[in-house]
C-alpha atoms as a PDB file:
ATOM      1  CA  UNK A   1       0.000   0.000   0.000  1.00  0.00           C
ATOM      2  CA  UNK A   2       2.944   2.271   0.824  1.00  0.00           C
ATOM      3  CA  UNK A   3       4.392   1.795  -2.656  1.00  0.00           C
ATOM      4  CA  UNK A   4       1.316   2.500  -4.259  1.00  0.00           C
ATOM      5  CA  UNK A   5       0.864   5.971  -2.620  1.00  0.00           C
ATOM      6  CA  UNK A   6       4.366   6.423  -3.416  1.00  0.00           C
ATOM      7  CA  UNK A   7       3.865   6.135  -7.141  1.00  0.00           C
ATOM      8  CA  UNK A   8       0.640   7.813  -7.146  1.00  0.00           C
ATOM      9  CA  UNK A   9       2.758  11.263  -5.529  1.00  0.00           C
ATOM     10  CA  UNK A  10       5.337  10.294  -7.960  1.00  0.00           C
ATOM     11  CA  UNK A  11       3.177  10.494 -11.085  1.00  0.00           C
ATOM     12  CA  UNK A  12       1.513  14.080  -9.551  1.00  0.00           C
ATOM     13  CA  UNK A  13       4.626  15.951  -9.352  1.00  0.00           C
ATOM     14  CA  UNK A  14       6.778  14.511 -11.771  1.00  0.00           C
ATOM     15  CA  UNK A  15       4.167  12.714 -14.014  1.00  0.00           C
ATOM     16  CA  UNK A  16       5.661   9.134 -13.941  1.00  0.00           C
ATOM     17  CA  UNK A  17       6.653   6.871 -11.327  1.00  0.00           C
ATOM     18  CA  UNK A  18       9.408   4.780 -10.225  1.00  0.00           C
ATOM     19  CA  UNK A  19       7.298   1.902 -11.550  1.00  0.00           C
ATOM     20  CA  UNK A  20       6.551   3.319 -14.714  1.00  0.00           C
ATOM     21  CA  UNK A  21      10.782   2.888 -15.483  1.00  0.00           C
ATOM     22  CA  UNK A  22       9.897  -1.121 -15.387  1.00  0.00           C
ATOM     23  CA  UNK A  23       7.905  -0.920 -18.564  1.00  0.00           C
ATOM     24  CA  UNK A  24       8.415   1.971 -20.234  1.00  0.00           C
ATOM     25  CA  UNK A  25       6.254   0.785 -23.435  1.00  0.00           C
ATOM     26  CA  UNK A  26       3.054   0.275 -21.240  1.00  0.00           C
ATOM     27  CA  UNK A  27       3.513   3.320 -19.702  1.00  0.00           C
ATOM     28  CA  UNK A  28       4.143   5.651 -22.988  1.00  0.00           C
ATOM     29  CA  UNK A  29       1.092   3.248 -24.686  1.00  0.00           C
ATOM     30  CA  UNK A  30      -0.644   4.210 -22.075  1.00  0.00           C
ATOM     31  CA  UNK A  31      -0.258   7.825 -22.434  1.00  0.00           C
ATOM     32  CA  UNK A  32      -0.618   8.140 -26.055  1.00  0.00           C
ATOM     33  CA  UNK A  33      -2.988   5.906 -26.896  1.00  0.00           C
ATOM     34  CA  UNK A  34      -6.026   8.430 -26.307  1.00  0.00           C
ATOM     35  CA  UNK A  35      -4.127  10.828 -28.568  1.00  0.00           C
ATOM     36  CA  UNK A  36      -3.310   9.128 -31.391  1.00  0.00           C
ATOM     37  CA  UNK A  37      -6.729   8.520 -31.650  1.00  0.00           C
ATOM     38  CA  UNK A  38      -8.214  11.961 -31.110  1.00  0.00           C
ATOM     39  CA  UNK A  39      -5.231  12.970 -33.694  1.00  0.00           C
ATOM     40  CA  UNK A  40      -6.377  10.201 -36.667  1.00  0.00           C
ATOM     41  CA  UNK A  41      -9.882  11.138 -36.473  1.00  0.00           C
ATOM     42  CA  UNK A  42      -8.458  15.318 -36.615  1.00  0.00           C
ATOM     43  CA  UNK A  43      -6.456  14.075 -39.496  1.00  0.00           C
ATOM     44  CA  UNK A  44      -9.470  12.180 -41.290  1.00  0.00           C
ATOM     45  CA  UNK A  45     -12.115  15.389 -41.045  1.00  0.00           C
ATOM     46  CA  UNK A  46      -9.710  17.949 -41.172  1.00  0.00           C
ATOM     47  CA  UNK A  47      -6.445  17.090 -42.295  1.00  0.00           C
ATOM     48  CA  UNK A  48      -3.907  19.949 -41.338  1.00  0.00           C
ATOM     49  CA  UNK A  49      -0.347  17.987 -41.723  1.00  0.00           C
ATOM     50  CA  UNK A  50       0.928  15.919 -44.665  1.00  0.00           C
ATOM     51  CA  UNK A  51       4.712  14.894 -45.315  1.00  0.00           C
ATOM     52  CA  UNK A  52       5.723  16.515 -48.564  1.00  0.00           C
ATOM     53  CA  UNK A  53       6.207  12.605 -49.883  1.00  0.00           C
ATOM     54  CA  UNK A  54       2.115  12.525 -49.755  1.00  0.00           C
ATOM     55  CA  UNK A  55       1.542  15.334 -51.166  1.00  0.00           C
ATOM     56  CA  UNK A  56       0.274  13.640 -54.345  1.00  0.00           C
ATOM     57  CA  UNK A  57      -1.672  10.690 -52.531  1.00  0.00           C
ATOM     58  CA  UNK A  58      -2.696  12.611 -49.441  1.00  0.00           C
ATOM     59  CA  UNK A  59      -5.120   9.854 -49.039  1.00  0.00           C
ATOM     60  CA  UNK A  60      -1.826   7.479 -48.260  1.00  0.00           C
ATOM     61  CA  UNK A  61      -1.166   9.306 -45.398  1.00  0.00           C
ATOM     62  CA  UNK A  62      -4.667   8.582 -43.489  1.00  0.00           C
ATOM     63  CA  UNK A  63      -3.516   4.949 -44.207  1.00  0.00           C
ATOM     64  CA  UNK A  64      -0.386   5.701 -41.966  1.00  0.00           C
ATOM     65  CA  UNK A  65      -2.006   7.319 -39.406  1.00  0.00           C
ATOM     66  CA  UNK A  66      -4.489   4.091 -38.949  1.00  0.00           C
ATOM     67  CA  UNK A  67      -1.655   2.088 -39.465  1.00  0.00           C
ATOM     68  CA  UNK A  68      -0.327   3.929 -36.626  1.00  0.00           C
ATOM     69  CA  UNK A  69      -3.887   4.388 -34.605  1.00  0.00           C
ATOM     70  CA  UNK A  70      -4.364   0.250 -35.271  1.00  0.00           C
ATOM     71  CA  UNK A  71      -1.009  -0.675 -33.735  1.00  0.00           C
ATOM     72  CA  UNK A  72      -1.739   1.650 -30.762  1.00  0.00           C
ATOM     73  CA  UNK A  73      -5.045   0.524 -30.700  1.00  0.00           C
ATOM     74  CA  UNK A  74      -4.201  -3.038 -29.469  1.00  0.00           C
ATOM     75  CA  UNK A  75      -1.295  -2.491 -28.074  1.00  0.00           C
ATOM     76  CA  UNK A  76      -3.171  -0.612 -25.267  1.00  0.00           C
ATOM     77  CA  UNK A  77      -5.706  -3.931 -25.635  1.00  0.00           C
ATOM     78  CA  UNK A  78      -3.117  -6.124 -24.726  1.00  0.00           C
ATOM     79  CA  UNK A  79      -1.812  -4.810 -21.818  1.00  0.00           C
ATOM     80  CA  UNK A  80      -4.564  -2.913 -20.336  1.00  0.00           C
ATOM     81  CA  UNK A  81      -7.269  -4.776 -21.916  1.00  0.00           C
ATOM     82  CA  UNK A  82      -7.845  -7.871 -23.826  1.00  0.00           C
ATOM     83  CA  UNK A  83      -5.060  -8.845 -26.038  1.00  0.00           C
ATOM     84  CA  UNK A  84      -5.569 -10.393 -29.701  1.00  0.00           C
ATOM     85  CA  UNK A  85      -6.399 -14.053 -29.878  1.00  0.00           C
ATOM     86  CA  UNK A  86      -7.230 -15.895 -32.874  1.00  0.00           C
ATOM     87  CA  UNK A  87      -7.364 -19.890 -33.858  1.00  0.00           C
ATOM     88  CA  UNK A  88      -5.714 -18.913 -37.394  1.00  0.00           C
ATOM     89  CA  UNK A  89      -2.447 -18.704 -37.754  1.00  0.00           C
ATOM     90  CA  UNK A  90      -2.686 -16.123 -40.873  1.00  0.00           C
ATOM     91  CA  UNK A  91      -5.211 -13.846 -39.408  1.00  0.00           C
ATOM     92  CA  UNK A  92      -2.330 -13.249 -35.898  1.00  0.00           C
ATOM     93  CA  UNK A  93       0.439 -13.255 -38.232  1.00  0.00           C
ATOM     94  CA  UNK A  94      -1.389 -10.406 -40.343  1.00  0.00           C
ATOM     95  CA  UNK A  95      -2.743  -8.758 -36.699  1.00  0.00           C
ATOM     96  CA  UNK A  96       1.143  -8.663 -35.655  1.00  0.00           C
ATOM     97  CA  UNK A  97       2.348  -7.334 -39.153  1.00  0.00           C
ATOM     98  CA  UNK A  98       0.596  -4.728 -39.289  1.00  0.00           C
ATOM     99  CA  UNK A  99       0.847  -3.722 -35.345  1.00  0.00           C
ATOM    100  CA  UNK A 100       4.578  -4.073 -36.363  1.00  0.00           C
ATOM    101  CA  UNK A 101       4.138  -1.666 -39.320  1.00  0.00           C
ATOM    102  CA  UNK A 102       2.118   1.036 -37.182  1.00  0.00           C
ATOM    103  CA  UNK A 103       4.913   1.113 -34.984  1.00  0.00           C
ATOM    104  CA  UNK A 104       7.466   1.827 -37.297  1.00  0.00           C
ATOM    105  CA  UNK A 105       5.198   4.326 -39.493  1.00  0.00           C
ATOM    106  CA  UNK A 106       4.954   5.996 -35.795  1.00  0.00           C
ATOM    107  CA  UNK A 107       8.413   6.058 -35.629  1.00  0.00           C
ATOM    108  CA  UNK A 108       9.349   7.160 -39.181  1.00  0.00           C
ATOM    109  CA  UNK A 109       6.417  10.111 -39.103  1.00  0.00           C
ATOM    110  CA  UNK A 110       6.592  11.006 -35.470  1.00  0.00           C
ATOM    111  CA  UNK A 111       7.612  14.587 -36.456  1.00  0.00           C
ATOM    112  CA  UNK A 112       5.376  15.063 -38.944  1.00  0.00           C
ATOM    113  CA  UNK A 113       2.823  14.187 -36.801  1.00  0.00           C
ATOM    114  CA  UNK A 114       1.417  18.409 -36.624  1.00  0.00           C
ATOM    115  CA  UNK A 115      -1.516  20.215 -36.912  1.00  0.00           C
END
């Protein structure tokens, strides 16, 4: 119980906790999940930012920012929530691929991520 109030003051004044350094993915999933997905559906009615590469396609970039939404998406699900489970081996390996590509779009556009 101690610890708990501990990390509780912890996140109030310094807005993360000593426990929040174990897993730093859950915590930052955790913390951006709710905006990514406030910013997709910003991008899809209004659509302020777009890397000069889409500036032909602009409709290519929504498909990132799903991408991106998607892979946040779940993995919120699976550690907050309930995680992906499927009997077919095709339909996970597809889930993961794409979970894995959201990521990396997040990573690759993370500064062009503006409005």
């Amino acid at each position: 119980m101690f610890r708990s109030l501990k990390w509780k003051l912890q996140r109030l004044f310094r807005g993360y906790s000593e426990a929040d350094t174990w897993q730093p993915c859950s915590f930052t999933v955790e913390k951006l999940q709710p905006v990514i997905k406030a910013y997709a559906t910003y991008e899809a009615e209004k659509g302020h930012s777009l890397p000069n590469e889409f500036a032909q396609d602009p409709s290519s970039w929504l498909v990132i920012i799903k991408d991106i939404e998607y892979a946040f998406d779940w993995l919120y699900a699976d550690e907050f929530g309930e995680p992906f489970h499927s009997d077919n081996t095709d339909a996970i390996k597809a889930h993961y691929d794409r979970v894995d590509r959201g990521c990396e779009n997040f990573g690759k556009y993370f500064r062009h991520m503006w409005n």
